[in-house]
C-alpha atoms as a PDB file:
ATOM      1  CA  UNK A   1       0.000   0.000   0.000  1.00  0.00           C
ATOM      2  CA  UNK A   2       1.222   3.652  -0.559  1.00  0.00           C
ATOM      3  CA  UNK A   3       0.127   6.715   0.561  1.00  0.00           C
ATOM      4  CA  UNK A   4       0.180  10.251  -0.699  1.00  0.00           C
ATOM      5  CA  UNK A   5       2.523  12.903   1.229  1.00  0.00           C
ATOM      6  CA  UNK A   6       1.069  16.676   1.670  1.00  0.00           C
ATOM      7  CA  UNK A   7       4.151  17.269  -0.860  1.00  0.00           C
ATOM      8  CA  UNK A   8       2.652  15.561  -3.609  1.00  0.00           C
ATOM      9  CA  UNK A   9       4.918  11.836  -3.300  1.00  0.00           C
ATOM     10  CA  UNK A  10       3.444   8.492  -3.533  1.00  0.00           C
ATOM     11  CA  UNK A  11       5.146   6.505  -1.066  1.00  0.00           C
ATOM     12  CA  UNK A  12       4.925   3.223   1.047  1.00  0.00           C
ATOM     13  CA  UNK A  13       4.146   3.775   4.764  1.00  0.00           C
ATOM     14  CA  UNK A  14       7.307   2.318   6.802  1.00  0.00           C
ATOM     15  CA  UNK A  15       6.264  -0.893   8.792  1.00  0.00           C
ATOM     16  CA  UNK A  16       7.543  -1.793  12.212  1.00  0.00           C
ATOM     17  CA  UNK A  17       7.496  -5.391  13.353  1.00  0.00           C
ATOM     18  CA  UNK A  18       3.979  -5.403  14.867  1.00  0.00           C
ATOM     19  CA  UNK A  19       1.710  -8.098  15.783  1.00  0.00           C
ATOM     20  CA  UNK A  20      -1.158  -8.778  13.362  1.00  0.00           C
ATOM     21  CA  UNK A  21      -3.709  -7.186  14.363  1.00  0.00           C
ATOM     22  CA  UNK A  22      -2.128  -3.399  15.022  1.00  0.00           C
ATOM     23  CA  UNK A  23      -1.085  -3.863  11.476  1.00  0.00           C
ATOM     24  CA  UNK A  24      -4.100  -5.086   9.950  1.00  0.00           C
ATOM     25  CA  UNK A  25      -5.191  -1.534  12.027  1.00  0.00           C
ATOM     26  CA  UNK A  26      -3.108   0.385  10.560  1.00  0.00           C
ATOM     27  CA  UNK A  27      -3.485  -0.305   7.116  1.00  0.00           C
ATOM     28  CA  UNK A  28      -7.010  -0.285   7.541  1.00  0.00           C
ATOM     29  CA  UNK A  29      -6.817   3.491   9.541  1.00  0.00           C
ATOM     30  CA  UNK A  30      -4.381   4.437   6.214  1.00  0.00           C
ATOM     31  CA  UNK A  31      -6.876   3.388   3.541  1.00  0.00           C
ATOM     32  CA  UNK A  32      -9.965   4.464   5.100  1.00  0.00           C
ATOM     33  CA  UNK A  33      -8.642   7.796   6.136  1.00  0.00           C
ATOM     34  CA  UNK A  34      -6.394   8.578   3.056  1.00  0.00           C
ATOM     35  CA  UNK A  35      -6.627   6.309   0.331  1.00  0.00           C
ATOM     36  CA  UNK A  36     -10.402   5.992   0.064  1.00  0.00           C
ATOM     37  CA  UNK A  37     -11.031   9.505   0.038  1.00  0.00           C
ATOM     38  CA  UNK A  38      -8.467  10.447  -2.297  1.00  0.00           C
ATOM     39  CA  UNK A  39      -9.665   7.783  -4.564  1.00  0.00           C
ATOM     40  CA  UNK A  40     -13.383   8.405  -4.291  1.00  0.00           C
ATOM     41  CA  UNK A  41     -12.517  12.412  -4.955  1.00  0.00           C
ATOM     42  CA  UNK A  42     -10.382  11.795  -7.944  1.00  0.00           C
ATOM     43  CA  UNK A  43      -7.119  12.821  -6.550  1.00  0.00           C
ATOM     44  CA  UNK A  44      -5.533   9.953  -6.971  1.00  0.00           C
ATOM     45  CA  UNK A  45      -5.177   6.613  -9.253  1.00  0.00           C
ATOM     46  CA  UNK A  46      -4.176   3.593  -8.406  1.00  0.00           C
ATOM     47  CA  UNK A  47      -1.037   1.834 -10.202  1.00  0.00           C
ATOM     48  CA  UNK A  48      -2.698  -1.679 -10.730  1.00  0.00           C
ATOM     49  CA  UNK A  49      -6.692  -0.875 -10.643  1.00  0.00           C
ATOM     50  CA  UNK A  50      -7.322  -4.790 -11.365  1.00  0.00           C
ATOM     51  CA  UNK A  51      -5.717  -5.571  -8.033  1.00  0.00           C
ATOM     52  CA  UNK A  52      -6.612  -3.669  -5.004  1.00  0.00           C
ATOM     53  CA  UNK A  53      -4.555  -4.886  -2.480  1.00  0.00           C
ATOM     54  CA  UNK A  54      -1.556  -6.020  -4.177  1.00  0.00           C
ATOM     55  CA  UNK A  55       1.314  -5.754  -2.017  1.00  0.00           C
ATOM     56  CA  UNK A  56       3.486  -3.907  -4.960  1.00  0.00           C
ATOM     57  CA  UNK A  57       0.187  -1.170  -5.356  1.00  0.00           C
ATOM     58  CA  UNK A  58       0.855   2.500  -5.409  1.00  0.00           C
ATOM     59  CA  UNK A  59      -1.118   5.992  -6.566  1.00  0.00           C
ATOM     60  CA  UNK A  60      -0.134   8.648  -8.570  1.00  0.00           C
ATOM     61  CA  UNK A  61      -1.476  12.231  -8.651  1.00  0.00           C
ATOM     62  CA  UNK A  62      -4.727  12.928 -11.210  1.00  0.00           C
ATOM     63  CA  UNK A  63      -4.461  16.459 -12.883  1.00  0.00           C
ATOM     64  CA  UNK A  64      -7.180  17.518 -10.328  1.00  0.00           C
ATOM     65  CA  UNK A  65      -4.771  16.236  -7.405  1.00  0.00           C
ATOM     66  CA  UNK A  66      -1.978  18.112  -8.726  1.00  0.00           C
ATOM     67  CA  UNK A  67      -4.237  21.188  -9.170  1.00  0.00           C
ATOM     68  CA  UNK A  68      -5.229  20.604  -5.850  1.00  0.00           C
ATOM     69  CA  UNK A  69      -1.477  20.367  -4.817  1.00  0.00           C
ATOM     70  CA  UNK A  70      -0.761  23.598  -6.315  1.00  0.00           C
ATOM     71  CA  UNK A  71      -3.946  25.555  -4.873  1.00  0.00           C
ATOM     72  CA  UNK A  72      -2.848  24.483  -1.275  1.00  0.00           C
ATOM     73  CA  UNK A  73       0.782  25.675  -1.859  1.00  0.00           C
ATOM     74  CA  UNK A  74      -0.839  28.809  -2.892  1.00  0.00           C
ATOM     75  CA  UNK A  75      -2.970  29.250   0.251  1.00  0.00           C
ATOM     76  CA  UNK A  76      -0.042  27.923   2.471  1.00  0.00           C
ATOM     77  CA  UNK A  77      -2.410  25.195   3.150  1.00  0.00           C
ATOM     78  CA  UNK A  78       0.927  22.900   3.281  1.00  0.00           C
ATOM     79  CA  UNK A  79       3.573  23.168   5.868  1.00  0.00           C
END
């Protein structure tokens, strides 16, 4: 799974040996608080759309992300 960084990078979320079910958690707290949303807004794209929850899937940026991106910079929405 990757995630998408208030700088506009795609990246995988570093994983600490954890038990099972913190890191089920945690990837479910990650998709359903970033992922879905960006998905569902059209921010982002997946890499592989035919498989979900491949462990090699990533996201890249959708013109209206990186319009979105850009607005935010504008506003010093980012830090």
């Amino acid at each position: 799974m990757s995630i998408l960084l208030p700088t506009g990078q795609v990246t995988s979320p570093v994983t600490a040996p954890v038990t099972a079910p913190v890191g089920e958690y945690v990837t479910w707290l990650l998709r359903d608080t970033y992922i879905d949303p960006s998905l569902a807004d059209g921010l982002v794209v997946p890499t592989i759309p035919d498989k979900p929850t491949s462990r090699l899937q990533k996201y890249r940026l959708t013109e209206k992300g990186r319009r979105l991106l850009e607005q935010l910079g504008k506003e010093g929405g980012l830090s």
